[in-house]
Structure formats: structure tokens, C-alpha cells
C-alpha atoms as a PDB file:
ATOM      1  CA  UNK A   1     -21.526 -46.214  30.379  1.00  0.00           C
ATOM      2  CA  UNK A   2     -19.557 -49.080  29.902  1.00  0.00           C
ATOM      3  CA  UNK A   3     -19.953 -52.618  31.835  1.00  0.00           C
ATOM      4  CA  UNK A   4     -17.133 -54.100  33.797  1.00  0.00           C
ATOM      5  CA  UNK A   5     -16.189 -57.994  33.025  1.00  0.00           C
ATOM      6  CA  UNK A   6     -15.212 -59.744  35.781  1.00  0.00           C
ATOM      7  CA  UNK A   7     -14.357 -63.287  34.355  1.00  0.00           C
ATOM      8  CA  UNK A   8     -16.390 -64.708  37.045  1.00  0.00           C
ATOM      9  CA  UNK A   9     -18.843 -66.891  35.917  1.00  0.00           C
ATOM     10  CA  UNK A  10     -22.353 -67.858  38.302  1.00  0.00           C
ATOM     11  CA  UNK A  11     -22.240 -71.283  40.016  1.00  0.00           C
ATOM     12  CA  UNK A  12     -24.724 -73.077  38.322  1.00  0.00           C
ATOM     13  CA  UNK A  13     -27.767 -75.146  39.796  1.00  0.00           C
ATOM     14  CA  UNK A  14     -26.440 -78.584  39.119  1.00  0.00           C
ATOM     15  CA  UNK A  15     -22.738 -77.511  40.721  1.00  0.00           C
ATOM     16  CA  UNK A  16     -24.909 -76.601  43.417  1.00  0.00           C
ATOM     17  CA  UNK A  17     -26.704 -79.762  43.710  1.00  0.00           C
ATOM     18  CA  UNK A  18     -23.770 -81.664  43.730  1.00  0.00           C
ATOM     19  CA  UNK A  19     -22.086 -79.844  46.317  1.00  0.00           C
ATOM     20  CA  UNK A  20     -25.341 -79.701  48.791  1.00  0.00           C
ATOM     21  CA  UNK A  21     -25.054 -84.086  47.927  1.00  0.00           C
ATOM     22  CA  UNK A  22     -21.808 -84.600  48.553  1.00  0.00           C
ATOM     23  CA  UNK A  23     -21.547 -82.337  51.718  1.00  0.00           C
ATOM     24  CA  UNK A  24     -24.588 -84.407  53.179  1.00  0.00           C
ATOM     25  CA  UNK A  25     -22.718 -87.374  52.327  1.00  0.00           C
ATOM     26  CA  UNK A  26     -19.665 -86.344  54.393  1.00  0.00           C
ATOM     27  CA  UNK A  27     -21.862 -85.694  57.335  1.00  0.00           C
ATOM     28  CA  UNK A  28     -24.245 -88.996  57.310  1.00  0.00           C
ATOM     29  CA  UNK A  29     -20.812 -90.762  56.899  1.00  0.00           C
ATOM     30  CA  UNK A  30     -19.306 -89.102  59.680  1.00  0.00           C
ATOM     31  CA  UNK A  31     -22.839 -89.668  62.008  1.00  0.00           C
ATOM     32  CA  UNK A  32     -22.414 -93.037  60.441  1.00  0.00           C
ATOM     33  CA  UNK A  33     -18.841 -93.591  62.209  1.00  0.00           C
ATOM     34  CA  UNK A  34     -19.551 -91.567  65.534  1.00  0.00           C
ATOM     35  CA  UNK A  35     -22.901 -93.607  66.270  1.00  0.00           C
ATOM     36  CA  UNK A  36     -21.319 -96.918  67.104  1.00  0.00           C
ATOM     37  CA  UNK A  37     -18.644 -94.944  69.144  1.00  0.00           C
ATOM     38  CA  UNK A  38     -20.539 -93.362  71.103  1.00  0.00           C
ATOM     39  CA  UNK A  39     -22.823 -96.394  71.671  1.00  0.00           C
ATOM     40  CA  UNK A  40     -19.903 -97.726  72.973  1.00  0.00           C
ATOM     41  CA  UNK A  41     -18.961 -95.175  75.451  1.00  0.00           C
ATOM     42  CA  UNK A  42     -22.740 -95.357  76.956  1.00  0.00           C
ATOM     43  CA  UNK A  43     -22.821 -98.632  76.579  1.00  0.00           C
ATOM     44  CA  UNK A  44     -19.550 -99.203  79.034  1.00  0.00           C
ATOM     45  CA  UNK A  45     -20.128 -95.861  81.045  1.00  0.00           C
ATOM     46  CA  UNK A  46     -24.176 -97.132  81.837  1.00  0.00           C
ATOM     47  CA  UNK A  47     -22.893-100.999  83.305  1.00  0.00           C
ATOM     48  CA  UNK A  48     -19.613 -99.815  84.655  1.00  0.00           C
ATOM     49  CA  UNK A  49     -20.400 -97.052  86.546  1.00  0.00           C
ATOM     50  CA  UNK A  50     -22.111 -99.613  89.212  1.00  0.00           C
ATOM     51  CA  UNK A  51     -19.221-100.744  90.574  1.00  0.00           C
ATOM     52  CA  UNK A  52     -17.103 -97.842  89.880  1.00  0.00           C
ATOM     53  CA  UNK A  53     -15.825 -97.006  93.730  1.00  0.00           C
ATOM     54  CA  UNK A  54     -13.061 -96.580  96.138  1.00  0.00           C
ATOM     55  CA  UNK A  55     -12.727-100.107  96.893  1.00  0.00           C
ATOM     56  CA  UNK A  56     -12.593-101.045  92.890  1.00  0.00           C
ATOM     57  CA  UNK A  57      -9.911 -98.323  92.514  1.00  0.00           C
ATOM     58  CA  UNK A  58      -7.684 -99.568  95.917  1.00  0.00           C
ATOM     59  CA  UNK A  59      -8.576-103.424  96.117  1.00  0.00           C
ATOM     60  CA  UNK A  60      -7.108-106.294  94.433  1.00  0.00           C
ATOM     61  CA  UNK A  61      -9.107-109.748  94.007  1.00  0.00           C
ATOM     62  CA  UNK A  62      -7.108-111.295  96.434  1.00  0.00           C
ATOM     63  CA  UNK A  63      -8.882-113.534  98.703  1.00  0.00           C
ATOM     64  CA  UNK A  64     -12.246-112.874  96.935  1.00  0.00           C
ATOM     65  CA  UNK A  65     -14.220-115.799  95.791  1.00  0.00           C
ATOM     66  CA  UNK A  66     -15.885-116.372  92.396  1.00  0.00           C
ATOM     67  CA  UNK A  67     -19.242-115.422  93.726  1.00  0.00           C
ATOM     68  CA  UNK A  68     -18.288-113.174  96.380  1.00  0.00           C
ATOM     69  CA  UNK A  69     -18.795-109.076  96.082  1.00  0.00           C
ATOM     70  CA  UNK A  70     -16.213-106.802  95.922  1.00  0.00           C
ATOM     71  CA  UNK A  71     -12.943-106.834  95.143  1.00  0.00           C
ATOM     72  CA  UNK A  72     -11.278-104.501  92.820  1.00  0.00           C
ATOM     73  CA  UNK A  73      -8.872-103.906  90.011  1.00  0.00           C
ATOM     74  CA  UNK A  74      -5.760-102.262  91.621  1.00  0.00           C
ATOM     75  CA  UNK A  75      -3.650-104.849  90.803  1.00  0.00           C
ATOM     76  CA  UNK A  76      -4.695-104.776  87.059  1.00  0.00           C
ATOM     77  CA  UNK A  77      -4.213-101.003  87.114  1.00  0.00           C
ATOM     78  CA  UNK A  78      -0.807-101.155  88.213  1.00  0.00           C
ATOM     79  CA  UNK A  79      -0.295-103.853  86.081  1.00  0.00           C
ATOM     80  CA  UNK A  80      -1.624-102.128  82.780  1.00  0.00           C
ATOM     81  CA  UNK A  81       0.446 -99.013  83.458  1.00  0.00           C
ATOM     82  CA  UNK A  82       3.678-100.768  84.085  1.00  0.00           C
ATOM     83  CA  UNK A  83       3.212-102.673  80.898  1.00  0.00           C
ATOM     84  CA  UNK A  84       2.277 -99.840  78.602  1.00  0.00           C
ATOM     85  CA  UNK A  85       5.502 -97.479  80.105  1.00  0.00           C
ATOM     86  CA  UNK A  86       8.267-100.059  79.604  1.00  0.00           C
ATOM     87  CA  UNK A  87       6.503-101.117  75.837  1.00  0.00           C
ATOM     88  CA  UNK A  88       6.833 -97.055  75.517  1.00  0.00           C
ATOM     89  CA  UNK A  89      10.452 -96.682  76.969  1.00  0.00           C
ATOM     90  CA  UNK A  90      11.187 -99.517  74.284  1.00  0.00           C
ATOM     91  CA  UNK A  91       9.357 -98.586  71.008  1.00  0.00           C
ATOM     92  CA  UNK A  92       9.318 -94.606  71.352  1.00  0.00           C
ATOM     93  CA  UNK A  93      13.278 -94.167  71.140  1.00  0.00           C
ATOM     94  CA  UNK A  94      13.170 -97.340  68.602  1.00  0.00           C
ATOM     95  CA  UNK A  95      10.660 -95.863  66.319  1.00  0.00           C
ATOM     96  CA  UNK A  96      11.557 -92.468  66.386  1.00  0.00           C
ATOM     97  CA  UNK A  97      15.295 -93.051  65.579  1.00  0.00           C
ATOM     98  CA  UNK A  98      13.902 -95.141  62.391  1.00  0.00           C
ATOM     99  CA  UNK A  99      12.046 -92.541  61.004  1.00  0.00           C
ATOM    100  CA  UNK A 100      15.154 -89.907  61.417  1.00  0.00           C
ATOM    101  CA  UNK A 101      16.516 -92.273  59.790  1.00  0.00           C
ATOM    102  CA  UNK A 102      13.970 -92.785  57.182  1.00  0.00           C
ATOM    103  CA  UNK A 103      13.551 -89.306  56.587  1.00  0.00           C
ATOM    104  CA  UNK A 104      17.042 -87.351  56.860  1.00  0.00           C
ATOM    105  CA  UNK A 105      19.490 -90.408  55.896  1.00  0.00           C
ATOM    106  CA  UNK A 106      17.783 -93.073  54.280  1.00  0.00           C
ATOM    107  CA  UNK A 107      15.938 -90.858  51.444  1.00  0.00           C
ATOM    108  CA  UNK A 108      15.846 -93.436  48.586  1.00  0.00           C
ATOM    109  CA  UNK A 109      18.653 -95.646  49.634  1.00  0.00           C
ATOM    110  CA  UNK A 110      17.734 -99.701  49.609  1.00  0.00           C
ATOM    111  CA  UNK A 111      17.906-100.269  53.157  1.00  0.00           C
ATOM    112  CA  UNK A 112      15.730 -97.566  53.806  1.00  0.00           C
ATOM    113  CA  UNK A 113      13.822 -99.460  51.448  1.00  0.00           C
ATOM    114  CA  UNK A 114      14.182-102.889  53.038  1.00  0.00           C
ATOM    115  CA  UNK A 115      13.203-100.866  56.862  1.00  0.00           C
ATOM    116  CA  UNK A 116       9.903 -99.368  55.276  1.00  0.00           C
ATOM    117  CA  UNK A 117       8.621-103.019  54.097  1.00  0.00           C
ATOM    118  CA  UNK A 118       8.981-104.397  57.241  1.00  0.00           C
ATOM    119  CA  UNK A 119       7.354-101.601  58.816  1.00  0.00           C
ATOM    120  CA  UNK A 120       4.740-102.550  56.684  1.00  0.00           C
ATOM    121  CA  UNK A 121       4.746-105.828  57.623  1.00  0.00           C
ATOM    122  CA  UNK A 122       4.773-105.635  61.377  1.00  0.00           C
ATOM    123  CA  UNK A 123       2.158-102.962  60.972  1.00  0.00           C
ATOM    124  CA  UNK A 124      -0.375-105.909  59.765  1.00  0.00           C
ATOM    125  CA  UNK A 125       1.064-108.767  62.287  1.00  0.00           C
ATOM    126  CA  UNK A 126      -1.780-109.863  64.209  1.00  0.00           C
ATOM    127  CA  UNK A 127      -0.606-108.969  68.161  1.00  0.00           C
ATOM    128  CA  UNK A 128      -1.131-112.834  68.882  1.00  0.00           C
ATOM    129  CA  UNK A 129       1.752-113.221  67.043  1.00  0.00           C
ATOM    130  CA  UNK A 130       3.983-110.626  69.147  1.00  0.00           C
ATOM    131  CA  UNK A 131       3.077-112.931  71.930  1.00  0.00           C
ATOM    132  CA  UNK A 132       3.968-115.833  71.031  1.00  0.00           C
ATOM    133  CA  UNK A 133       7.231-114.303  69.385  1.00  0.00           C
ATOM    134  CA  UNK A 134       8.156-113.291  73.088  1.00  0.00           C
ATOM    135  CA  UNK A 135       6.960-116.116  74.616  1.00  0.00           C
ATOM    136  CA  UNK A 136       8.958-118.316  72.420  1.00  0.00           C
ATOM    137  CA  UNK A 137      12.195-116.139  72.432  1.00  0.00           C
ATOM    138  CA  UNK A 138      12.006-114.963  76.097  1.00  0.00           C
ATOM    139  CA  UNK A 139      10.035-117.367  78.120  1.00  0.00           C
ATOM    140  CA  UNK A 140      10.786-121.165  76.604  1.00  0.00           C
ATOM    141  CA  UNK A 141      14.064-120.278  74.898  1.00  0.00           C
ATOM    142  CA  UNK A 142      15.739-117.926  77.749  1.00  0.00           C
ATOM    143  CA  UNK A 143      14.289-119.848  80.779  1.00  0.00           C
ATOM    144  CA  UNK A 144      12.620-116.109  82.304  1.00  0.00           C
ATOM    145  CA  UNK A 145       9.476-116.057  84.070  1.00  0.00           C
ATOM    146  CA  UNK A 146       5.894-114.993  82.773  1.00  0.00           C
ATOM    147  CA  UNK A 147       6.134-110.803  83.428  1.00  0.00           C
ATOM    148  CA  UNK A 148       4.879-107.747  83.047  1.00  0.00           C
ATOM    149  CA  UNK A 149       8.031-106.958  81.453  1.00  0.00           C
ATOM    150  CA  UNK A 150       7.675-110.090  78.904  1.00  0.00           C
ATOM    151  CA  UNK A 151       4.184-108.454  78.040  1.00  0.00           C
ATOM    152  CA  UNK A 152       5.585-105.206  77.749  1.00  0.00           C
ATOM    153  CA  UNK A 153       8.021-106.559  74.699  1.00  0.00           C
ATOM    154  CA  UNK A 154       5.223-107.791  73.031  1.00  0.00           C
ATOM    155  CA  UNK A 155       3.110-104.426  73.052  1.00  0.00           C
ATOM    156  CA  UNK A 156       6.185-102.504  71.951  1.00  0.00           C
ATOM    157  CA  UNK A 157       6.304-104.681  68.903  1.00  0.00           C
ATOM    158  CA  UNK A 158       2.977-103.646  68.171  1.00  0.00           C
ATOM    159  CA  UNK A 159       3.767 -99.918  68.937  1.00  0.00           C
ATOM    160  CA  UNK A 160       6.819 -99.710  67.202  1.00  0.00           C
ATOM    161  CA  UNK A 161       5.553 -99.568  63.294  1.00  0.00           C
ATOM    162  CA  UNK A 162       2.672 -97.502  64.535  1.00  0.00           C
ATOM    163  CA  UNK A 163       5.143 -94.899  65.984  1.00  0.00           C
ATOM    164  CA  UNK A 164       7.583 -94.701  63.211  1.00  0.00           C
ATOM    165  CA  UNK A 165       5.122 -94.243  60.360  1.00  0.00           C
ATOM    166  CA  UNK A 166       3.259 -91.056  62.447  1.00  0.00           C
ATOM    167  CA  UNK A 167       6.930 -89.795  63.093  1.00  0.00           C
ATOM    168  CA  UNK A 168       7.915 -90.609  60.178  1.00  0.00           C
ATOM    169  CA  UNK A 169       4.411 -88.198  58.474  1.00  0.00           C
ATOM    170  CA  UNK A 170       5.629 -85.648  60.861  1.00  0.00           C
ATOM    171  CA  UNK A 171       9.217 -85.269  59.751  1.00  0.00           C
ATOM    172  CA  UNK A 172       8.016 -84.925  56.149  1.00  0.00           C
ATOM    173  CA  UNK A 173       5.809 -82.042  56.925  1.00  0.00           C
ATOM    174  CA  UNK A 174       8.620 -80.193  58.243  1.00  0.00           C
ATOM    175  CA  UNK A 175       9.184 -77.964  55.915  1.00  0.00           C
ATOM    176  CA  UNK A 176      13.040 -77.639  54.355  1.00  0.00           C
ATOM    177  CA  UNK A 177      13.434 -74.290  54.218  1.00  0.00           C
ATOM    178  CA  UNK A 178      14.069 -74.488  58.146  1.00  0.00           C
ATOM    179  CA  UNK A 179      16.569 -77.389  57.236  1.00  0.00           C
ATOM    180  CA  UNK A 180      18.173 -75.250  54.615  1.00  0.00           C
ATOM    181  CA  UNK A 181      18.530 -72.083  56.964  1.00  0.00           C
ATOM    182  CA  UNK A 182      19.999 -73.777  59.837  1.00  0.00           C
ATOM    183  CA  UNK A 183      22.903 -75.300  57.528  1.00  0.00           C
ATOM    184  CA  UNK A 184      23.500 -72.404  56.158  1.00  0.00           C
ATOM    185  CA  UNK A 185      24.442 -71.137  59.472  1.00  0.00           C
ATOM    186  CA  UNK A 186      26.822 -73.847  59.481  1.00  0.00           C
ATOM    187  CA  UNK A 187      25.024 -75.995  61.875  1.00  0.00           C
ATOM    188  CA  UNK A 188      25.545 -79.765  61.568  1.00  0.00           C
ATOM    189  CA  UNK A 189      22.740 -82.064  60.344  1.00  0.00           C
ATOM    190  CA  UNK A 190      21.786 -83.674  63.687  1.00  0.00           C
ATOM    191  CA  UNK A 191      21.778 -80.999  65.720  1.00  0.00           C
ATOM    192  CA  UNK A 192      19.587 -79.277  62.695  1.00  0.00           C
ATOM    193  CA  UNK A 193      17.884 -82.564  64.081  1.00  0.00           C
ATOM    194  CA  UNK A 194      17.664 -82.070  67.326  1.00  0.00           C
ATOM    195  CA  UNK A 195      16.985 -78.623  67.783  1.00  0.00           C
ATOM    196  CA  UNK A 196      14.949 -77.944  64.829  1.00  0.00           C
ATOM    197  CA  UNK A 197      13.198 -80.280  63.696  1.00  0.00           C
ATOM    198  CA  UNK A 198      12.126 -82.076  66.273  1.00  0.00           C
ATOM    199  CA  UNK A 199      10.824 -79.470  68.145  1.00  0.00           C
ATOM    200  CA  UNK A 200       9.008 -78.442  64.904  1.00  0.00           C
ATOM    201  CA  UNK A 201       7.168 -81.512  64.628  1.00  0.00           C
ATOM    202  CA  UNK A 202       6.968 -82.654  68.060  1.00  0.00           C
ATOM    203  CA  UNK A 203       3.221 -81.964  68.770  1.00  0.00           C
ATOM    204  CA  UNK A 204       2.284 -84.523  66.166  1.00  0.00           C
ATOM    205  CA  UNK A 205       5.155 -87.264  67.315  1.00  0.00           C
ATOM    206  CA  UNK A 206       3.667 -86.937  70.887  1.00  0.00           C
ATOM    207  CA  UNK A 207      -0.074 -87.360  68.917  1.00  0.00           C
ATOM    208  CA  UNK A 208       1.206 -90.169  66.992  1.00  0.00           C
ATOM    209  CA  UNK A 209       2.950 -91.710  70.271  1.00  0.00           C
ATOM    210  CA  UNK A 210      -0.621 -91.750  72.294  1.00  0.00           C
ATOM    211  CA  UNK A 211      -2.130 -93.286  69.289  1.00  0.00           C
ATOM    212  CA  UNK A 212       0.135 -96.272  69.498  1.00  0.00           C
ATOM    213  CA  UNK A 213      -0.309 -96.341  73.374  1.00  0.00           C
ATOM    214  CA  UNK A 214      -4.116 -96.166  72.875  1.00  0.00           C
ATOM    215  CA  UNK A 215      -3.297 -99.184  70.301  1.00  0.00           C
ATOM    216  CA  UNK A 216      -1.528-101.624  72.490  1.00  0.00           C
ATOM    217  CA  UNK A 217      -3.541-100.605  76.086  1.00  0.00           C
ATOM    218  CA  UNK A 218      -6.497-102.729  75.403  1.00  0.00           C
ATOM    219  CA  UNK A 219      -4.381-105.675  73.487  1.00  0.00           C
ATOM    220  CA  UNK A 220      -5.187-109.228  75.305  1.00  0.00           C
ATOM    221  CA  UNK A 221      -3.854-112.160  73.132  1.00  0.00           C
ATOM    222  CA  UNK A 222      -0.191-111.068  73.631  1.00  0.00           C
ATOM    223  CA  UNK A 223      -0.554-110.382  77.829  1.00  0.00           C
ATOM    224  CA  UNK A 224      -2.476-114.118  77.640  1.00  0.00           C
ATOM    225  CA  UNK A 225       0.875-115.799  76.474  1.00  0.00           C
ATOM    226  CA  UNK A 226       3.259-113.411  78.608  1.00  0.00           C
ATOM    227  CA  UNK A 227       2.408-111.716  81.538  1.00  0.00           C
ATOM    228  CA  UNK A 228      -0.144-114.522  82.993  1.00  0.00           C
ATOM    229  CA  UNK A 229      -2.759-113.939  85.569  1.00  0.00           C
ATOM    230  CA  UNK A 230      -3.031-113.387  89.125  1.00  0.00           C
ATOM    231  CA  UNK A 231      -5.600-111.633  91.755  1.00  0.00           C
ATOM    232  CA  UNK A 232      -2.946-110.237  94.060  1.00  0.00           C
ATOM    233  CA  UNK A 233      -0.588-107.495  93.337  1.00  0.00           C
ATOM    234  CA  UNK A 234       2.699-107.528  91.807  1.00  0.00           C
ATOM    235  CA  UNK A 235       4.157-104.022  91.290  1.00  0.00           C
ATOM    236  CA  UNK A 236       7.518-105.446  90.747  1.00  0.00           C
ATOM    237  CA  UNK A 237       7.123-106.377  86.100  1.00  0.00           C
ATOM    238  CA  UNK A 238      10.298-108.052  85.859  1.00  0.00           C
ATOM    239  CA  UNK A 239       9.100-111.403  88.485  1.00  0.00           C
ATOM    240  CA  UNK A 240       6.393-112.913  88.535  1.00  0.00           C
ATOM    241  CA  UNK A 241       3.188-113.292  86.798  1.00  0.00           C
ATOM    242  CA  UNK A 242       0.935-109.554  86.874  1.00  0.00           C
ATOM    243  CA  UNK A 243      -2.632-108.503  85.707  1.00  0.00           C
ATOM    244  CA  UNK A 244      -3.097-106.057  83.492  1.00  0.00           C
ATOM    245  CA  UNK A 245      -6.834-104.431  83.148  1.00  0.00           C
ATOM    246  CA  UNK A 246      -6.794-106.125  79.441  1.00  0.00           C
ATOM    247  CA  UNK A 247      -6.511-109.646  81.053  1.00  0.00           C
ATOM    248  CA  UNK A 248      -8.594-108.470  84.224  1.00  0.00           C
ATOM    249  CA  UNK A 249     -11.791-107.769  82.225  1.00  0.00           C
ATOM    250  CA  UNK A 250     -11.052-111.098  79.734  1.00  0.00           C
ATOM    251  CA  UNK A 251     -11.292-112.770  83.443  1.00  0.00           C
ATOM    252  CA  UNK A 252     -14.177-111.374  84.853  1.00  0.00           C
ATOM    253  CA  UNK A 253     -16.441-111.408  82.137  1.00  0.00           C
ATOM    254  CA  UNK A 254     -15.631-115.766  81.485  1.00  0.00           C
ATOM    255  CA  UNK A 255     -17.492-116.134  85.043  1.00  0.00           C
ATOM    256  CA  UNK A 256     -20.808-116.939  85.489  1.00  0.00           C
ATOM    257  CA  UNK A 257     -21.777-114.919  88.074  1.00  0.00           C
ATOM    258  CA  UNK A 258     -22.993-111.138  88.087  1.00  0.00           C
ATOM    259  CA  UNK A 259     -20.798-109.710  89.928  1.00  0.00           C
ATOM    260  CA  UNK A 260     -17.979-110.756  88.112  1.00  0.00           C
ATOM    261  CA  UNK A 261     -19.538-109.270  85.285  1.00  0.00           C
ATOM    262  CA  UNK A 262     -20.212-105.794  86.650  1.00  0.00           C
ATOM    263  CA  UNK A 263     -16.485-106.204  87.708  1.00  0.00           C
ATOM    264  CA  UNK A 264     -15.417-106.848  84.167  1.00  0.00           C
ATOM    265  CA  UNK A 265     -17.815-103.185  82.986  1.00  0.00           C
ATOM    266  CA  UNK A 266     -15.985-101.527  85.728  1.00  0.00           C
ATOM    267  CA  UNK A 267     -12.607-102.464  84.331  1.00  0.00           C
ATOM    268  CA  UNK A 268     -13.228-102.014  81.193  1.00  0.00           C
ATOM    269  CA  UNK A 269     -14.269 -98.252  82.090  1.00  0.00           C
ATOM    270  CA  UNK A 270     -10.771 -97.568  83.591  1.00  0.00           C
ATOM    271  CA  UNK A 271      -9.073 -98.629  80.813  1.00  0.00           C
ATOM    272  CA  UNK A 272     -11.035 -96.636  78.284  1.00  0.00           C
ATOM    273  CA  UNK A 273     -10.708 -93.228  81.477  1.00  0.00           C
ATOM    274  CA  UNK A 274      -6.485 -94.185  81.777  1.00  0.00           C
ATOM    275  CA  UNK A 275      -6.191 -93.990  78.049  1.00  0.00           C
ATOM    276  CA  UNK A 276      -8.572 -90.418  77.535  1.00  0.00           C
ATOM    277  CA  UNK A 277      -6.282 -89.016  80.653  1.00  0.00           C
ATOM    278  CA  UNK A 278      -3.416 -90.087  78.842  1.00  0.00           C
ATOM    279  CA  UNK A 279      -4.178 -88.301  75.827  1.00  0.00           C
ATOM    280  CA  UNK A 280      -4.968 -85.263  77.489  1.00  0.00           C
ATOM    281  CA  UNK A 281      -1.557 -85.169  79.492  1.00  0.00           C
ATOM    282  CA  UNK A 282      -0.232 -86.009  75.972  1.00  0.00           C
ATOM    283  CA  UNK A 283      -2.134 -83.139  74.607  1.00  0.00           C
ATOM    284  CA  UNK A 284      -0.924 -80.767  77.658  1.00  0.00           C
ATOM    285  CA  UNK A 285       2.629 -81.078  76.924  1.00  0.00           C
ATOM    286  CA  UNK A 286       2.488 -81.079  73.344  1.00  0.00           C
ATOM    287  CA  UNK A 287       0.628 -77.809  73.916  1.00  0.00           C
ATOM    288  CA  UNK A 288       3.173 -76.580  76.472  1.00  0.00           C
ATOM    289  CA  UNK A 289       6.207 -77.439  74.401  1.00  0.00           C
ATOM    290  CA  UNK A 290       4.756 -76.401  70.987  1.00  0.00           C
ATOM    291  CA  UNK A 291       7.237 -73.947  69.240  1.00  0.00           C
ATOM    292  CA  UNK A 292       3.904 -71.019  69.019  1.00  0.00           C
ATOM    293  CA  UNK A 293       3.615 -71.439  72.876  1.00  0.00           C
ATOM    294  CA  UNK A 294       7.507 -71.181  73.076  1.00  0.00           C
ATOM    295  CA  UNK A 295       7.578 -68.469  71.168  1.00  0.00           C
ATOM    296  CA  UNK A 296       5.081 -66.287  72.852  1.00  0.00           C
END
């Protein structure tokens, strides 16, 4: 009877060791980086959930004194999701055309070059920086008033490097045997672009777009310098000064009263529940349009 050889050779003890080591090192780092986040969320949920109401949700602080109850953070709402659509409208179609560009024109060319450094760059400005920019440019230079638009300009300059680089990660991991297939059908590059891979790669562009919205929604310093404050409410962002939850929760919290504080939880609880809805719409449509959905 003759024995079979395998080639396989038993894992030995130390291997194991290692492995068991290592794997309890990936999960003490990851309790490690979850514990503060969640100590967060109960942190905010536990003092903002007081005030968390009807009248918060459909009030604005007009009229409401410093030490008076009340009030709400309509205005700021409105404000905050103005702000953060027009900085999208701006930076999505911005950054995603750069990394097309980056990715199916640019391949190793020096301006492509020169465009990825400055990505780089703006990718490290601090957003105080932004604001002043626009405030400089649009506000003392131009002559236009403090607006939610104004503020808006100055979050898309923080969204924009954010969105190209995630688009940009997303193109790449298209893979170019779809490219190759569609030319050879003799369909022209950008509508091999357009219809192909795009759609291929648009679940993580929309991932990568709510990443850079999540990145700009809670941003103060640059709505300090642009947008300005104000307890009524201004749904028109191109006049006039307009709140934005950001600035509404930097406001609260500076006063010394309680209320104003619970105020300032409150808000800062709607921000954190507009961004986690936005994802999840983000989530739903990338989803609904992915091509596995389509294709079922």
C-alpha cells in the first residue's frame, strides 16, 4: 500500500500564534477606534434628545431672548441644507470631470501631473483658509453680501479634492477590458465614458460624494467669515446673512445660560441625523442604480 504526498505541509504552532496575535490586534484596534465614536453618538444623543421637539424642528430664534426657553433651529436647518446643495452642485460636476480627466486623458501627461499636486494641496488646506479665500475674493473684493451662497463656495473648495480623489479610486478600479470591448464596437471614448464607465463605478462616486458632504456639513471657520449669523430665517442663500446648524450650535453653546446649551446638543443632533439620512438616500440610489440591480 503506498502513501499519497500531498505537498501540504501542517501549520505549525508558532504560525499559529502569530496569527491568533495579530488577529486580536486587528480587533482591539478596531474596538480601539469605534469606542470614542460611539461615545460620541451617546454622548450627543443623551443631552440632545431634551430638547429634541416640534417646536426645535419648526421655530427659528427669532424674538427669543438669551435666557428665554424655546426657540428652535429651523432657520439653521434650512440654512445648512442650502449651503451643502449649492457647495455640491459646484464641486460634484468640478471634481468628477477632473478625475475623467485624470484617469482617461491625462494618464502620465504633466498637467495631469501639475492637477494631482494641487489636489494634494487643497486636500490639506485648513477650511479657515477657504473662508477667508471667499471672503476676500467675493465679499471685500466684489462688493457681495455675507450669504449662504458665499459659504457654499467655501465648502465646495473643501469638497472638491475630496471628490476627485474617491472618483478618481473609482475610475481606476474599472476594469479595461470593458473599455477595450466597447471600442472595439466602435464606440467613441466618451460615450465609452458615459455609458460605461460611469455607470460601472457609480456606486462608489455617489459613496465618495457623501463622504465629502459629511466632510464640509459640520465645517464652522469658513460659514464664520461668509455666511454670518442671524436668528430669523432666510431661505433665499444668495442675500443676506443665513444660519447654518454649524454656526447655530458654535452660537448656542458661547452662552451662559442652560438652555442655550441644551439648544446647542439639540442642534448638534440634527446635524449628525441630516448627514446619516443623507447617506442612506445616498446609499438607496446607489443601490437602485447599481449595474447588478439593473441587470436583474
Amino acid at each position: 500500500m503506498t502513501t499519497v504526498q500531498t505537498g501540504i505541509q501542517p501549520i505549525s504552532t508558532s504560525r499559529r500564534v502569530k496569527d491568533r496575535v495579530v488577529q486580536a490586534l486587528v480587533y482591539l484596534a478596531f474596538a480601539i477606534a469605534v469606542v470614542p465614536l460611539l461615545s460620541v453618538l451617546w454622548l450627543v444623543a443623551k443631552n440632545g434628545l431634551a430638547r429634541f421637539d416640534l417646536e426645535f424642528l419648526t421655530h427659528s430664534m427669532r424674538n427669543i431672548g438669551a435666557r428665554d426657553a424655546g426657540g428652535g433651529a429651523y432657520h439653521a436647518i434650512i440654512g445648512t441644507l442650502e449651503q451643502v446643495l449649492f457647495a455640491s452642485l459646484i464641486a460634484v460636476p468640478i471634481g468628477l470631470l477632473t478625475a475623467v480627466y485624470l484617469v482617461e486623458y491625462g494618464s502620465g501627461g504633466r498637467l495631469s501631473r501639475w492637477i494631482s499636486f494641487f489636489v494634494d494641496v487643497m486636500t490639506g488646506v485648513p477650511s479657515v483658509v477657504s473662508g477667508l479665500f471667499v471672503l476676500a475674493f467675493w465679499v471685500l473684493a466684489l462688493g457681495m453680501p455675507f450669504s449662504g451662497f458665499a459659504g457654499a463656495m467655501a465648502l465646495s473648495i473643501l469638497m472638491m479634492p475630496v471628490v476627485v480623489r474617491s472618483a478618481e479610486e473609482m475610475l481606476r478600479l474599472v476594469p479595461n477590458d470593458l473599455r477595450e470591448a466597447s471600442y472595439a464596437l466602435g464606440v467613441p471614448k466618451w460615450r465609452t465614458i458615459v455609458k460605461v464607465v460611469l455607470p460601472t463605478a457609480f456606486t462608489g462616486i455617489v459613496t465618495g460624494v457623501m463622504l465629502a458632504v459629511a466632510r464640509v456639513a459640520g465645517e464652522t471657520a469658513p460659514l464664520l467669515l461668509t455666511v454670518f449669523f442671524t436668528d430669523s430665517i432666510n431661505s433665499n442663500p444668495f442675500n443676506g446673512p443665513q444660519m447654518g446648524l454649524p454656526l447655530y450650535v458654535f452660537d448656542q453653546a458661547g452662552r451662559p445660560t442652560d438652555t442655550a446649551i441644551d439648544r446647542a446638543w439639540t442642534g448638534a443632533l440634527t446635524l449628525i441625523l441630516i448627514v446619516m439620512l443623507l447617506n442612506l438616500v445616498a446609499r438607496l440610489i446607489a443601490w437602485w442604480r447599481s449595474p447588478a440591480k439593473r441587470g436583474s
